[in-house]
C-alpha atoms as a PDB file:
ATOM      1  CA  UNK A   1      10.464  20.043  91.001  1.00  0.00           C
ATOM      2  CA  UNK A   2       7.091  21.784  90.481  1.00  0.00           C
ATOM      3  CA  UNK A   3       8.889  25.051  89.186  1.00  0.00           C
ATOM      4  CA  UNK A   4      10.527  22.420  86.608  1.00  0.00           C
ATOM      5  CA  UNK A   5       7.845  21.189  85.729  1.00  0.00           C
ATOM      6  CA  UNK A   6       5.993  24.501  84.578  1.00  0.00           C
ATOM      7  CA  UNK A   7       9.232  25.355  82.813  1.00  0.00           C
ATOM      8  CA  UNK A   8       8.836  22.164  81.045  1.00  0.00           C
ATOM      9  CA  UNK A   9       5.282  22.273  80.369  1.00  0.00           C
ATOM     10  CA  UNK A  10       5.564  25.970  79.051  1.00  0.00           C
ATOM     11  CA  UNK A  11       8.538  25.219  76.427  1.00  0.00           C
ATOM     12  CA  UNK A  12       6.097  22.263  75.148  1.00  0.00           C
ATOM     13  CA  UNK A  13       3.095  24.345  74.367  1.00  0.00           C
ATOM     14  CA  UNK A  14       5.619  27.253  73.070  1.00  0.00           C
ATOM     15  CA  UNK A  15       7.018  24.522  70.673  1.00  0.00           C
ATOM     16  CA  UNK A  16       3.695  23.238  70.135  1.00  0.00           C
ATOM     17  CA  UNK A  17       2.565  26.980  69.085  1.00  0.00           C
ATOM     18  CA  UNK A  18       5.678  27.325  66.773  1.00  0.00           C
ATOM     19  CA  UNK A  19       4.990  23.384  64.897  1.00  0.00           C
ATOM     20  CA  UNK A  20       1.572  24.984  64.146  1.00  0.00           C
ATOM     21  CA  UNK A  21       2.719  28.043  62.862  1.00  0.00           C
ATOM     22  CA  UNK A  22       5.172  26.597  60.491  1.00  0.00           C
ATOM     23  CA  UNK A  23       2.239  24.336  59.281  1.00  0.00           C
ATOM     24  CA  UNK A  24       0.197  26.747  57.797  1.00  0.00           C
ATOM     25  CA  UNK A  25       0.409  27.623  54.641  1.00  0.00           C
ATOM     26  CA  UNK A  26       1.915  31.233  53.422  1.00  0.00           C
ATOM     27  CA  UNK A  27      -0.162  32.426  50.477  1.00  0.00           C
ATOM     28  CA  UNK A  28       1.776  34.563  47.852  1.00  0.00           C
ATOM     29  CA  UNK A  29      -1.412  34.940  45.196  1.00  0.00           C
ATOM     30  CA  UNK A  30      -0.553  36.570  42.144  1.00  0.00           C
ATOM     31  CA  UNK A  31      -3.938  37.553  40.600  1.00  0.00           C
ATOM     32  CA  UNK A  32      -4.316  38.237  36.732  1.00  0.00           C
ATOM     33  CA  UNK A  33      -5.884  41.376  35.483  1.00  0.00           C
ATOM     34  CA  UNK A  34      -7.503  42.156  32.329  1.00  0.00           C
ATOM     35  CA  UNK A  35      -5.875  45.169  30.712  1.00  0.00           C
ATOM     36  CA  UNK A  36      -8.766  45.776  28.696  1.00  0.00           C
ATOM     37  CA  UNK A  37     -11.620  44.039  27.269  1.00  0.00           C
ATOM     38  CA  UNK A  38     -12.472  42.211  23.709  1.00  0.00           C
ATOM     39  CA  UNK A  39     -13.955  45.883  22.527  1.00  0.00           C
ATOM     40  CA  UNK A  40     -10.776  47.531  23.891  1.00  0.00           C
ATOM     41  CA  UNK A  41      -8.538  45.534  21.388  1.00  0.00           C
ATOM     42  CA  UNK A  42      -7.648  47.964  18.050  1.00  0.00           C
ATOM     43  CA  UNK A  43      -7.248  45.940  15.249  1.00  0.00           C
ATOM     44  CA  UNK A  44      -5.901  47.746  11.913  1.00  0.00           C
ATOM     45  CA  UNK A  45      -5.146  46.566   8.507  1.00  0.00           C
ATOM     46  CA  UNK A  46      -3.363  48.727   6.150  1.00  0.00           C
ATOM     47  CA  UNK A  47      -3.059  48.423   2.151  1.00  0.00           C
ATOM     48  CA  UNK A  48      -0.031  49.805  -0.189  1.00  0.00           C
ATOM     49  CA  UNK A  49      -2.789  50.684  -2.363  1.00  0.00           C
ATOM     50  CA  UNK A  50      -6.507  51.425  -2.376  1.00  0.00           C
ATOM     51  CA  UNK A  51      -8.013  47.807  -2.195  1.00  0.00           C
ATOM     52  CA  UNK A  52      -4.445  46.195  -3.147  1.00  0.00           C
ATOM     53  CA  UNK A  53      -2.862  42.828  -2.306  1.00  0.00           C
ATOM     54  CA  UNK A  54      -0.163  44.240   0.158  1.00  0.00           C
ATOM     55  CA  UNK A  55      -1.495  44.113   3.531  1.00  0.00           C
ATOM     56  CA  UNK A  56      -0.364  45.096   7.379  1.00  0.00           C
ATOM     57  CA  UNK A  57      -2.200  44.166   9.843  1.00  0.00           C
ATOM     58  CA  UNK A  58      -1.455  45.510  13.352  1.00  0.00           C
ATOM     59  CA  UNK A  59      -2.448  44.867  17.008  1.00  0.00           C
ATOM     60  CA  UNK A  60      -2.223  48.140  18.369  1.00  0.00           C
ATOM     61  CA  UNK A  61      -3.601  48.333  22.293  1.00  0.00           C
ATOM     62  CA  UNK A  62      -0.617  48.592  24.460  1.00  0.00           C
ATOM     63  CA  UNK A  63      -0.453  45.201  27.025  1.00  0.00           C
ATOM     64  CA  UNK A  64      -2.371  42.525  25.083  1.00  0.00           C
ATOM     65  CA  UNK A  65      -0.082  39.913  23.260  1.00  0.00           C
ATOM     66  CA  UNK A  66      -1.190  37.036  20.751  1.00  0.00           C
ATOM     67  CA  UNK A  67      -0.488  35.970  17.441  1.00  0.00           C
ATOM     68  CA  UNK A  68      -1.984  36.644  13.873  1.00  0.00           C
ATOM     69  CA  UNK A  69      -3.568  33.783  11.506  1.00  0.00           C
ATOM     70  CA  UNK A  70      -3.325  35.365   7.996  1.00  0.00           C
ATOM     71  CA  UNK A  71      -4.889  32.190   6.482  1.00  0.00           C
ATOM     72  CA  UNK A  72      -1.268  32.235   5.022  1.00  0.00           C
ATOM     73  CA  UNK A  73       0.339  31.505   7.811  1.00  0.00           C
ATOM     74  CA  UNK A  74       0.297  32.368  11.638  1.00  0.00           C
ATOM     75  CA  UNK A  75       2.899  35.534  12.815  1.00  0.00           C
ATOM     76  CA  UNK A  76       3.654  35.334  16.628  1.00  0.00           C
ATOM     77  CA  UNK A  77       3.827  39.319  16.905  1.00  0.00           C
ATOM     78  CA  UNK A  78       1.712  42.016  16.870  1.00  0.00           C
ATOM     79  CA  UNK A  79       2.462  43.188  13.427  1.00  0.00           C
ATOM     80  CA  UNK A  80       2.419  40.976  10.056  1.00  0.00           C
ATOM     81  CA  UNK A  81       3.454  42.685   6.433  1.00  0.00           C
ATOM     82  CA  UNK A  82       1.901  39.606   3.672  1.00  0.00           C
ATOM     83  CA  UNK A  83       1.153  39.698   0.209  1.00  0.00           C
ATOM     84  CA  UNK A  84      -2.199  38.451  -0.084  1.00  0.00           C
ATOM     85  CA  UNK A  85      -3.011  35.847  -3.216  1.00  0.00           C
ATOM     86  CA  UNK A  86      -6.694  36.018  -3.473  1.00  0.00           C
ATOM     87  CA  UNK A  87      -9.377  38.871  -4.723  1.00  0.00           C
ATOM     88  CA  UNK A  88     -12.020  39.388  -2.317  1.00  0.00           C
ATOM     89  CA  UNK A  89     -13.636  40.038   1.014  1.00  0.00           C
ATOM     90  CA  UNK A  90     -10.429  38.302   3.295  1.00  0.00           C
ATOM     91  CA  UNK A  91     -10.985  37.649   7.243  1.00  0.00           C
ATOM     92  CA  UNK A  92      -8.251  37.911   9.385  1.00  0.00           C
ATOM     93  CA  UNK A  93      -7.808  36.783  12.961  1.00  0.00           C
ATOM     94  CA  UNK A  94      -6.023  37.940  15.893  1.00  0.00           C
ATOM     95  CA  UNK A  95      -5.680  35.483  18.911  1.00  0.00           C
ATOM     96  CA  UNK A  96      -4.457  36.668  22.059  1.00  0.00           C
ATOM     97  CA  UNK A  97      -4.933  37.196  26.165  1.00  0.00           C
ATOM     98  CA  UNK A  98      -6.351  40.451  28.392  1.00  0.00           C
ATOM     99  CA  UNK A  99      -4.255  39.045  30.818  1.00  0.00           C
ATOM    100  CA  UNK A 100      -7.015  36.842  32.652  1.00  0.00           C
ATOM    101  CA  UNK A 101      -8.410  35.429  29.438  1.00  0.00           C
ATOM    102  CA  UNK A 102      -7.958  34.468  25.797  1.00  0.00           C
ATOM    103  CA  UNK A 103      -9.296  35.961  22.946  1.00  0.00           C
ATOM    104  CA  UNK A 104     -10.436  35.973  19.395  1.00  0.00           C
ATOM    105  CA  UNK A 105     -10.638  38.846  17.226  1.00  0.00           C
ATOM    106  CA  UNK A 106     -11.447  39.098  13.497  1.00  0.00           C
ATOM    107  CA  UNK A 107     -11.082  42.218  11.216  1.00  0.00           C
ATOM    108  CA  UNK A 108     -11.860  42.232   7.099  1.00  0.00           C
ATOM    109  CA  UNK A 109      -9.821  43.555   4.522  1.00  0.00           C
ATOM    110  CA  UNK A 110     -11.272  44.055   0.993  1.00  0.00           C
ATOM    111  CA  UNK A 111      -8.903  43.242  -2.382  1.00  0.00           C
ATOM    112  CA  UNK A 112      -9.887  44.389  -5.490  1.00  0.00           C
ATOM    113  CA  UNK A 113      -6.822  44.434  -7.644  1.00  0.00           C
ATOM    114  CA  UNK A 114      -3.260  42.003  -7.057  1.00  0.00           C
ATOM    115  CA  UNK A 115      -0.911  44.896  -7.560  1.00  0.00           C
ATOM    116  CA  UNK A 116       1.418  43.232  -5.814  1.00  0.00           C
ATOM    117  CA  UNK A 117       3.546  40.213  -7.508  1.00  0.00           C
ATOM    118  CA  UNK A 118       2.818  37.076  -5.528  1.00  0.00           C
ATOM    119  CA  UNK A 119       5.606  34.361  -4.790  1.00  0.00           C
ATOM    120  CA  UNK A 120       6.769  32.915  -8.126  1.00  0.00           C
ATOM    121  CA  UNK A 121       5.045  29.115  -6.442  1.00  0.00           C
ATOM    122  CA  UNK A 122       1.324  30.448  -6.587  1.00  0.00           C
ATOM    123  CA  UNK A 123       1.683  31.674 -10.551  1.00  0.00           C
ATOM    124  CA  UNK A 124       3.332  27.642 -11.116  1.00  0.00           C
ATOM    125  CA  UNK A 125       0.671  25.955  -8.831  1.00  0.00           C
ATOM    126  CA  UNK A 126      -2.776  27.777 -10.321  1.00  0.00           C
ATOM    127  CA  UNK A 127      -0.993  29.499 -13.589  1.00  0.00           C
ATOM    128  CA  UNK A 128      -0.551  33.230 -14.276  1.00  0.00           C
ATOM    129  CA  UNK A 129      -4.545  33.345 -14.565  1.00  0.00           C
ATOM    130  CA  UNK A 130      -4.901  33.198 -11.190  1.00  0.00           C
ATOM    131  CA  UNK A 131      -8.458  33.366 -11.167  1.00  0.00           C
ATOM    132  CA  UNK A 132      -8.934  30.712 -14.098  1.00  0.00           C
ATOM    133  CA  UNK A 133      -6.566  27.766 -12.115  1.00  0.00           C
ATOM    134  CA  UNK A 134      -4.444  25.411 -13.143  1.00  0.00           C
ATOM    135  CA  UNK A 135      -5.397  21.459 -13.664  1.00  0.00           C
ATOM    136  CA  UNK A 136      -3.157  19.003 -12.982  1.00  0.00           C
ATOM    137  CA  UNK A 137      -2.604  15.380 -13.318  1.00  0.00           C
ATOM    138  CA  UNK A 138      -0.262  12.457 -13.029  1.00  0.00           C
ATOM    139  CA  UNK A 139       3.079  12.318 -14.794  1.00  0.00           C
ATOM    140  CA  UNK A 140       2.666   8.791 -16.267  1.00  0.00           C
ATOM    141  CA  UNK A 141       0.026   5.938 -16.705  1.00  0.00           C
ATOM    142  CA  UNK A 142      -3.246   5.719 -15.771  1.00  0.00           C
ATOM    143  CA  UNK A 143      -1.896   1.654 -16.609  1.00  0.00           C
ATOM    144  CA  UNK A 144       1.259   0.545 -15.253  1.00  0.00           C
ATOM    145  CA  UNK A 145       4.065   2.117 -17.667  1.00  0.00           C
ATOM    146  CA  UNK A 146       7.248   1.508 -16.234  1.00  0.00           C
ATOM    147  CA  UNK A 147       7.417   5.258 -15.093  1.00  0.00           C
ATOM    148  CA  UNK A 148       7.931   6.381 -11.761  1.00  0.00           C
ATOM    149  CA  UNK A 149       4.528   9.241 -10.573  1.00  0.00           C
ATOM    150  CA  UNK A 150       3.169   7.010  -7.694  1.00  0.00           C
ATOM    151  CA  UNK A 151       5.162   5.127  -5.194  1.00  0.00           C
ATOM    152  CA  UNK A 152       6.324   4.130  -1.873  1.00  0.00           C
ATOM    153  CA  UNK A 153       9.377   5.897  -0.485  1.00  0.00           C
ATOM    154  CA  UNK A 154      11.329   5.519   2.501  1.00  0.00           C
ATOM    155  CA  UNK A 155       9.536   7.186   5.411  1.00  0.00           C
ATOM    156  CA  UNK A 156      10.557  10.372   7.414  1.00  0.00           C
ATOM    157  CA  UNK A 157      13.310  11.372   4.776  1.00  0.00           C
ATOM    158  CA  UNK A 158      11.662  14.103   2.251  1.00  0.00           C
ATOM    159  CA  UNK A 159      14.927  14.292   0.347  1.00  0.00           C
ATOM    160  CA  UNK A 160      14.851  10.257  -0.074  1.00  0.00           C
ATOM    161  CA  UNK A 161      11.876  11.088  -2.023  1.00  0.00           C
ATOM    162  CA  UNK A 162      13.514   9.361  -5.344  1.00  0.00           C
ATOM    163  CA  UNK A 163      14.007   6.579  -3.874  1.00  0.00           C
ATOM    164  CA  UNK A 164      11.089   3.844  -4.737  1.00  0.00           C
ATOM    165  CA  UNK A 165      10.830   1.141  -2.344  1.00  0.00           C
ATOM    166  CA  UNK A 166       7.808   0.013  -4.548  1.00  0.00           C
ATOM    167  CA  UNK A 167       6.816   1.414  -7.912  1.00  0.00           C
ATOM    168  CA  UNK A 168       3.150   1.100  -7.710  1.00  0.00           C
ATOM    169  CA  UNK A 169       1.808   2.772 -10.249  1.00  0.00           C
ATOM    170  CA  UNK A 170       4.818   2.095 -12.675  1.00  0.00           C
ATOM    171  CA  UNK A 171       4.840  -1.381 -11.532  1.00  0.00           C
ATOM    172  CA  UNK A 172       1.385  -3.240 -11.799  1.00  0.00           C
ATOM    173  CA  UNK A 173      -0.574  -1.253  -9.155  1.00  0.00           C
ATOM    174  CA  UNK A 174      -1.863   2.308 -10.023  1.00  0.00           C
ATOM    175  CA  UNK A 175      -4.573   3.824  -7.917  1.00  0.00           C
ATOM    176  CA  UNK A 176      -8.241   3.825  -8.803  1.00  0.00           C
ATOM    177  CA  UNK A 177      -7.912   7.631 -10.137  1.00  0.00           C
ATOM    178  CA  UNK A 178      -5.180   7.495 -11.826  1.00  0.00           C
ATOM    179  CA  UNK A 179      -7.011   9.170 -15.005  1.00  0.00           C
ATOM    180  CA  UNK A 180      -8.633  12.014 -12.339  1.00  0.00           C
ATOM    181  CA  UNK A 181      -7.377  15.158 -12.072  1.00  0.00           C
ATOM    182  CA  UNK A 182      -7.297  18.818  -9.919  1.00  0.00           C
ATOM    183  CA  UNK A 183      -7.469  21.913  -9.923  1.00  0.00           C
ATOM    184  CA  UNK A 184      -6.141  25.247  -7.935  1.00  0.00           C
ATOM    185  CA  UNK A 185      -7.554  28.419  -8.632  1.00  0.00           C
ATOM    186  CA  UNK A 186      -7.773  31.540  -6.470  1.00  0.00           C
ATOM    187  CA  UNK A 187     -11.368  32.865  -7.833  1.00  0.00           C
ATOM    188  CA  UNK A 188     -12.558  34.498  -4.748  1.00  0.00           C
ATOM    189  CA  UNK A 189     -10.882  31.569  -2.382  1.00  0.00           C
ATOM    190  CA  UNK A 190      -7.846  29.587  -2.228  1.00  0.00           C
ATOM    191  CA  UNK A 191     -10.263  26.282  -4.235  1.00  0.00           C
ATOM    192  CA  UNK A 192      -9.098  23.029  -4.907  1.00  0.00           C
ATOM    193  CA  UNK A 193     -11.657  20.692  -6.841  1.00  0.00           C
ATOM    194  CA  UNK A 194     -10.828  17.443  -7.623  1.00  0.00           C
ATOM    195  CA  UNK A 195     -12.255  14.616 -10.163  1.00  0.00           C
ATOM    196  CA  UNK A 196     -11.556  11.046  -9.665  1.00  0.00           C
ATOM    197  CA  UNK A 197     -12.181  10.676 -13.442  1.00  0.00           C
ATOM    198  CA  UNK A 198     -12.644  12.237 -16.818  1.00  0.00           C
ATOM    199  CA  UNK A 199     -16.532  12.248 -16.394  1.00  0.00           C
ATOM    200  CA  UNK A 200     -16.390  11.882 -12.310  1.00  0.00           C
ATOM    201  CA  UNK A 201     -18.659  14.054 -10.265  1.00  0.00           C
ATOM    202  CA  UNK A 202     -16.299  17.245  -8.857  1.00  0.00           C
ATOM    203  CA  UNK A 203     -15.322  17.641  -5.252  1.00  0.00           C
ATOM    204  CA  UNK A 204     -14.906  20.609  -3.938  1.00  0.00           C
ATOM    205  CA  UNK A 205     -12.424  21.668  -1.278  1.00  0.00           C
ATOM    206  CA  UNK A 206      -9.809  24.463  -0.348  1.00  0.00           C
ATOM    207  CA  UNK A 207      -5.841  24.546  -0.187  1.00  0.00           C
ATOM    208  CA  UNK A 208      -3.160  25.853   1.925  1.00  0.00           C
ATOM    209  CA  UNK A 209       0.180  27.073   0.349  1.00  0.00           C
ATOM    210  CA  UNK A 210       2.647  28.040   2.807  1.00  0.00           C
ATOM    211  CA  UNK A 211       6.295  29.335   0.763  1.00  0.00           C
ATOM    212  CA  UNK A 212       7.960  29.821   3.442  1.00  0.00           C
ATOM    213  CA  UNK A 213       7.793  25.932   5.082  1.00  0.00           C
ATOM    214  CA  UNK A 214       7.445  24.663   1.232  1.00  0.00           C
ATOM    215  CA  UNK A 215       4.206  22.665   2.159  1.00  0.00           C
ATOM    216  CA  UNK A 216       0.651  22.138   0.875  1.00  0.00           C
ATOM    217  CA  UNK A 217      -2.456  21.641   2.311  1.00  0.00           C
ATOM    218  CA  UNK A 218      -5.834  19.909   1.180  1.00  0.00           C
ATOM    219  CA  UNK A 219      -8.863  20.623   3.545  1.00  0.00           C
ATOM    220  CA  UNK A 220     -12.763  19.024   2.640  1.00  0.00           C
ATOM    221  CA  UNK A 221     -10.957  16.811  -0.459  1.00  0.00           C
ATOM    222  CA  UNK A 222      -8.570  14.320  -1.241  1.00  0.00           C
ATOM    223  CA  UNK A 223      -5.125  14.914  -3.863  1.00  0.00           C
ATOM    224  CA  UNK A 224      -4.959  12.321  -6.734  1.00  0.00           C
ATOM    225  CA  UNK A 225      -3.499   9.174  -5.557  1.00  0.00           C
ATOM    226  CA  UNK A 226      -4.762   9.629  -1.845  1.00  0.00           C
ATOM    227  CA  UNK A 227      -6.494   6.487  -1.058  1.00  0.00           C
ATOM    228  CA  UNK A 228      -5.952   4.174   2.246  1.00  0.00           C
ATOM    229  CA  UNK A 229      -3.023   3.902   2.782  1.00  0.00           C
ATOM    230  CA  UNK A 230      -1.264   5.855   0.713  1.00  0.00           C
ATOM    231  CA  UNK A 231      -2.169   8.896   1.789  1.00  0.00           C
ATOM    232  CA  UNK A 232      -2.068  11.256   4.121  1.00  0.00           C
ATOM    233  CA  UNK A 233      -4.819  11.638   6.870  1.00  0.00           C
ATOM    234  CA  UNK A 234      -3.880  15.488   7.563  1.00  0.00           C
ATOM    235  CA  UNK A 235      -4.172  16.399   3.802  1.00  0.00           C
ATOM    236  CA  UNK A 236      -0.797  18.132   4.004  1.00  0.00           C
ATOM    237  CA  UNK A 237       2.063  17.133   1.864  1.00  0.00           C
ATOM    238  CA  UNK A 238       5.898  18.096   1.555  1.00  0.00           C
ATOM    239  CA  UNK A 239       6.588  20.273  -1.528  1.00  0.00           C
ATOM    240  CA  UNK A 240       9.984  18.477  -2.756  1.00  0.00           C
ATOM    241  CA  UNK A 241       9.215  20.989  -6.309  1.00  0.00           C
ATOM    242  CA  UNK A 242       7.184  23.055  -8.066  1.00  0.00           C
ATOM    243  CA  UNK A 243       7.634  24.766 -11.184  1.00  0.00           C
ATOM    244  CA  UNK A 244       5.281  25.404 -14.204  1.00  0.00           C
ATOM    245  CA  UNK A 245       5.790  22.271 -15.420  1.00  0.00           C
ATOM    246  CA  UNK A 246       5.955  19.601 -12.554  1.00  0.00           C
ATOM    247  CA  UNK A 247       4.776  18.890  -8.803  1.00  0.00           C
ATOM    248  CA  UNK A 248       6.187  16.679  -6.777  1.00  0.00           C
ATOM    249  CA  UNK A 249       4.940  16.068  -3.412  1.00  0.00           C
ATOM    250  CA  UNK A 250       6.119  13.711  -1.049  1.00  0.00           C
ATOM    251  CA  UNK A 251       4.256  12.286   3.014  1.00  0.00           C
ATOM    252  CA  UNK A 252       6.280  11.592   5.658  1.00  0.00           C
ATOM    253  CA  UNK A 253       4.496   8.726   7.004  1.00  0.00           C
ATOM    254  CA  UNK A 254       1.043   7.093   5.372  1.00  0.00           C
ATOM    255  CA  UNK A 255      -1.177   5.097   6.786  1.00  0.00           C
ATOM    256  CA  UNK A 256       0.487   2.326   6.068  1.00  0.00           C
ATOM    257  CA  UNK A 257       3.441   3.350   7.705  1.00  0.00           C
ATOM    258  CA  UNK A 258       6.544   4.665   4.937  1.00  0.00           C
ATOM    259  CA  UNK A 259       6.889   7.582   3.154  1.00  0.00           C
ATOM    260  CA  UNK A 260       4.850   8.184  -0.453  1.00  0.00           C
ATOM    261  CA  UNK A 261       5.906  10.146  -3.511  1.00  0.00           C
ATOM    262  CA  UNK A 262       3.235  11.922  -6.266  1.00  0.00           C
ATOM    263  CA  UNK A 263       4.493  13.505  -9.327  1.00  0.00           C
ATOM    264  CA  UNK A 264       2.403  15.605 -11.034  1.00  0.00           C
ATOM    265  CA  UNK A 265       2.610  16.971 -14.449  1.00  0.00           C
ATOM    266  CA  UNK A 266      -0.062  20.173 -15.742  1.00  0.00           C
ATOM    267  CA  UNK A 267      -2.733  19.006 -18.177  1.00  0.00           C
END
């Protein structure tokens, strides 16, 4: 019995032994290494021509990924071929990991000429003049003319933007600037100034065209038409068409809650 009981008393604490083994925790740690550091990262821009428009830019240190903001537009790759819009001294940014950490880069590219023709959309938004803008205003009123320019339209549907749930402006209801207008122009910037009236004090701002997603954006200033809650708290706007001669843009959902349509027409 006391033999027994020694067996019995060893296969417990050999158990025992086991139950804590299993409870500890195996550690497989994967550190992360940086390949480099911020200084290590090559950034190179490359022009067609001397000081021209057409512009590569090009993350070249083997191991580091990240994206490019052009100011355009954002390219998830290491290499980005644009035609640049605006005359100038133009910042570019690269944003991307070592491997342990994130990163921001910047390079500068100077433009002195726009050799290269720009997407047909920037000549109709700020005219052939580039540098001189365009000014634009509302297709109809400023009083309440029947016409369609400024109205609610049926929310999350950019091709319902026809479609007027309400005719504000046409209908009794225009908004307080409907006699304002604004202006694009790419004179050393992407600049957007906007007048609430024919003698109203400017405000200045800056725009966003993107071609590809067919959308526009207003940063540090309001479009015509974009009081509370018509418009649109982001400042960016649907392109539903643009041509020399009209502008339609159309907002998903206001705040108040539908969609909104603008029409535009130049001055």
């Amino acid at each position: 019995m006391k033999n027994n009981g020694i067996i019995i008393l060893r296969s417990f604490i050999a158990s025992l032994f086991l139950i804590t083994m299993g409870c500890e925790p195996i550690e497989d740690r994967d550190y992360l290494e940086n390949t480099t550091d911020v200084a290590g990262v090559q950034l190179v821009a490359t022009q067609s021509t001397t000081g021209g428009n057409k512009i590569e830019l090009n993350m070249a240190t083997p191991g580091v990924t990240g994206y490019w903001d052009y100011n355009l537009g954002r390219a998830y790759s290491d290499k980005v071929e644009f035609v640049y819009p605006i005359p100038g001294t133009a910042t570019f940014t690269f944003t991307g990991t070592l491997g342990a950490e994130f990163f921001t880069k910047t390079i500068d590219v100077q433009i002195d000429q726009l050799d290269s023709a720009l997407d047909q959309d920037w000549y109709d938004l700020v005219s052939e003049n580039t540098s001189e803008g365009k000014t634009w205003v509302f297709n109809g009123g400023p009083s309440p003319d029947g016409g369609r320019w400024w109205y609610m339209s049926p929310p999350n549907d950019p091709g319902a933007w026809a479609t007027a749930w309400w005719n504000a402006a046409g209908d009794c209801c225009p908004p307080a600037d409907a006699a304002g207008s604004m202006k694009f122009d790419l004179d050393g910037g992407a600049n957007f100034t906007y007048y609430s009236g024919p003698d109203a004090t400017p405000q200045s701002g800056n725009f966003v065209l993107d071609v590809a997603n067919q959308t526009l954006k207003i940063n540090n200033a309001n479009i015509l038409g974009a009081e509370e809650p018509r418009g649109n708290p982001d400042g960016l706007y649907t392109i539903v068409s643009l041509t020399e001669e009209e502008m339609v843009l159309y907002v998903a959902n206001n705040g108040g809650g539908t969609g909104w349509t603008w029409i535009f027409k130049p001055e």
